[in-house]
N, C-alpha and C. Protein backbone atom coordinates (compact mmCIF):
# COMPACT_ATOMS: atom_id res chain seq x y z
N UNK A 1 118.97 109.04 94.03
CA UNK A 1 118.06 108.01 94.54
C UNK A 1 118.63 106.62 94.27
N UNK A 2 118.96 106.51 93.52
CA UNK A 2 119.74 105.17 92.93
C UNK A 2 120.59 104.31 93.41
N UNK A 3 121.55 105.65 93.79
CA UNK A 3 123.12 105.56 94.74
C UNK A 3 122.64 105.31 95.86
N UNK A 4 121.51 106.04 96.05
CA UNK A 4 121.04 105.36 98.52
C UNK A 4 120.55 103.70 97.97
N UNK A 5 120.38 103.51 96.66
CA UNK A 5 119.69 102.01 96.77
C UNK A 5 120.83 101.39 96.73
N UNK A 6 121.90 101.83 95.92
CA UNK A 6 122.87 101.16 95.85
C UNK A 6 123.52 100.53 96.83
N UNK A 7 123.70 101.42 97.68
CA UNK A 7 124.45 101.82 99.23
C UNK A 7 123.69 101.13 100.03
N UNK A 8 122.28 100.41 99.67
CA UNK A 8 121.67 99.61 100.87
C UNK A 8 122.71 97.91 100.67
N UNK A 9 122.28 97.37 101.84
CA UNK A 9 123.05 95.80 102.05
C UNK A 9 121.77 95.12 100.52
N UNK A 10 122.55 93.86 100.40
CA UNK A 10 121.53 93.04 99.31
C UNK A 10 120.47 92.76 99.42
N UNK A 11 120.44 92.68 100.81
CA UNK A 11 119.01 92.31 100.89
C UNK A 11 117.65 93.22 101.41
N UNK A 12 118.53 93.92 101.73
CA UNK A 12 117.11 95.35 101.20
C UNK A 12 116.83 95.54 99.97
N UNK A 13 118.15 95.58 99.43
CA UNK A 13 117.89 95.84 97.70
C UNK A 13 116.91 94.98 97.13
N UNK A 14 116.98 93.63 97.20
CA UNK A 14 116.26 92.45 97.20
C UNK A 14 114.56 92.38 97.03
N UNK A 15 114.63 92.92 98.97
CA UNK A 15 113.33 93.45 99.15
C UNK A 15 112.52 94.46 98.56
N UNK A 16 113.31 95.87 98.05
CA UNK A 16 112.60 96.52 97.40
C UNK A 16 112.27 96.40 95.69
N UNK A 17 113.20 95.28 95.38
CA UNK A 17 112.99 94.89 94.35
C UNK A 17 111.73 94.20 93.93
N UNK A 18 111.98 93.11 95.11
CA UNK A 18 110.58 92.09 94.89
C UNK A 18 109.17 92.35 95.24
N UNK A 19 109.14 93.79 95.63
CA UNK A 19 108.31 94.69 96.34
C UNK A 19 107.32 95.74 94.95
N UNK A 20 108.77 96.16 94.38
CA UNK A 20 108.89 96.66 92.96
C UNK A 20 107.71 95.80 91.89
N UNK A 21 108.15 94.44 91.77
CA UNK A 21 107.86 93.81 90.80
C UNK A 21 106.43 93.57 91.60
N UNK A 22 105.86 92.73 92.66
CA UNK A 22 104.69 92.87 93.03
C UNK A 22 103.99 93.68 92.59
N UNK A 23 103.82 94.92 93.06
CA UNK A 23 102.91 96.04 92.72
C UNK A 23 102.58 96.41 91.42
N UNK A 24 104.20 96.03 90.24
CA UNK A 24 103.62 96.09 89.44
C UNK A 24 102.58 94.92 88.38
N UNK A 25 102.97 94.19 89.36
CA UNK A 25 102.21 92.79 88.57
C UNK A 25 101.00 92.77 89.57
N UNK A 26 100.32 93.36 90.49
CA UNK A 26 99.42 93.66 90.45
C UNK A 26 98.66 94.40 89.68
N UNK A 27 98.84 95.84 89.06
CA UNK A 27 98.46 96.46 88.60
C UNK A 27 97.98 96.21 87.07
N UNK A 28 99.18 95.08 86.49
CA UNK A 28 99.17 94.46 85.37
C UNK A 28 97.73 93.83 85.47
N UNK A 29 97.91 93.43 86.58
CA UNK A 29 96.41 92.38 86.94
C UNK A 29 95.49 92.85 86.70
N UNK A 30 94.74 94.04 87.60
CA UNK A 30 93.74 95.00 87.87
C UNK A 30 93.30 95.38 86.52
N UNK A 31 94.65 95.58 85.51
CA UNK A 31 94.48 96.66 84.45
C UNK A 31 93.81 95.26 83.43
N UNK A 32 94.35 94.33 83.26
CA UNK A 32 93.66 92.81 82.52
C UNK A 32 91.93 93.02 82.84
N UNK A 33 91.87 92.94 84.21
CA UNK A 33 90.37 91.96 84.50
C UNK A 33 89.61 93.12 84.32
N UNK A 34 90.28 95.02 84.43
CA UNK A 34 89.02 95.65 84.07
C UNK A 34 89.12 95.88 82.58
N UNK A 35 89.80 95.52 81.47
CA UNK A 35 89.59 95.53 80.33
C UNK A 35 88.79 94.31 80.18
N UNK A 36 89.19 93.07 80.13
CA UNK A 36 88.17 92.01 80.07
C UNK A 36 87.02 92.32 80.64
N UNK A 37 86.81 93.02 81.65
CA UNK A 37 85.30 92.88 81.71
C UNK A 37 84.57 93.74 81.17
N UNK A 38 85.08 95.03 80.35
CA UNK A 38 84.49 95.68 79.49
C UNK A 38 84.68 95.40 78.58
N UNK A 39 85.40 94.69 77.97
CA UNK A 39 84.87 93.72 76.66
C UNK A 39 83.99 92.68 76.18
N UNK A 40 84.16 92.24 77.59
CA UNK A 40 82.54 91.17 78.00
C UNK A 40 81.42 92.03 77.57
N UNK A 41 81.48 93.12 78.00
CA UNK A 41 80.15 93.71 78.62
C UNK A 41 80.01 94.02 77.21
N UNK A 42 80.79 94.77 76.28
CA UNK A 42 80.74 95.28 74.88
C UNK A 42 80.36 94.24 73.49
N UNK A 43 80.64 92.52 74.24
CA UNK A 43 79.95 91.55 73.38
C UNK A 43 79.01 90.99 73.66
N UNK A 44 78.28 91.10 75.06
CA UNK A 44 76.99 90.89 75.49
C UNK A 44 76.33 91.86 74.80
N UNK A 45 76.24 93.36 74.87
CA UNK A 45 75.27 94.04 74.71
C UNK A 45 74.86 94.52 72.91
């Protein structure tokens, strides 16, 4: 799998890179705001 990425031109590589890092810095995100908001909820109640 590595070697077909390798074997792509730079700027696919590029693309699936910056594609890469998106999704996971979404998820980083998602995974933040639903812990914060159950911690909210755990010092309200």
């Amino acid at each position: 799998m590595l070697d077909r990425i390798r074997r792509l031109p730079e700027a696919k590589r590029k693309l699936i890179f910056w594609i890469t890092v998106v999704v996971a810095g979404l998820a980083m995100i998602i995974w933040f705001v639903l812990t914060t908001i159950a911690r909210i909820k755990t010092l309200v109640s």
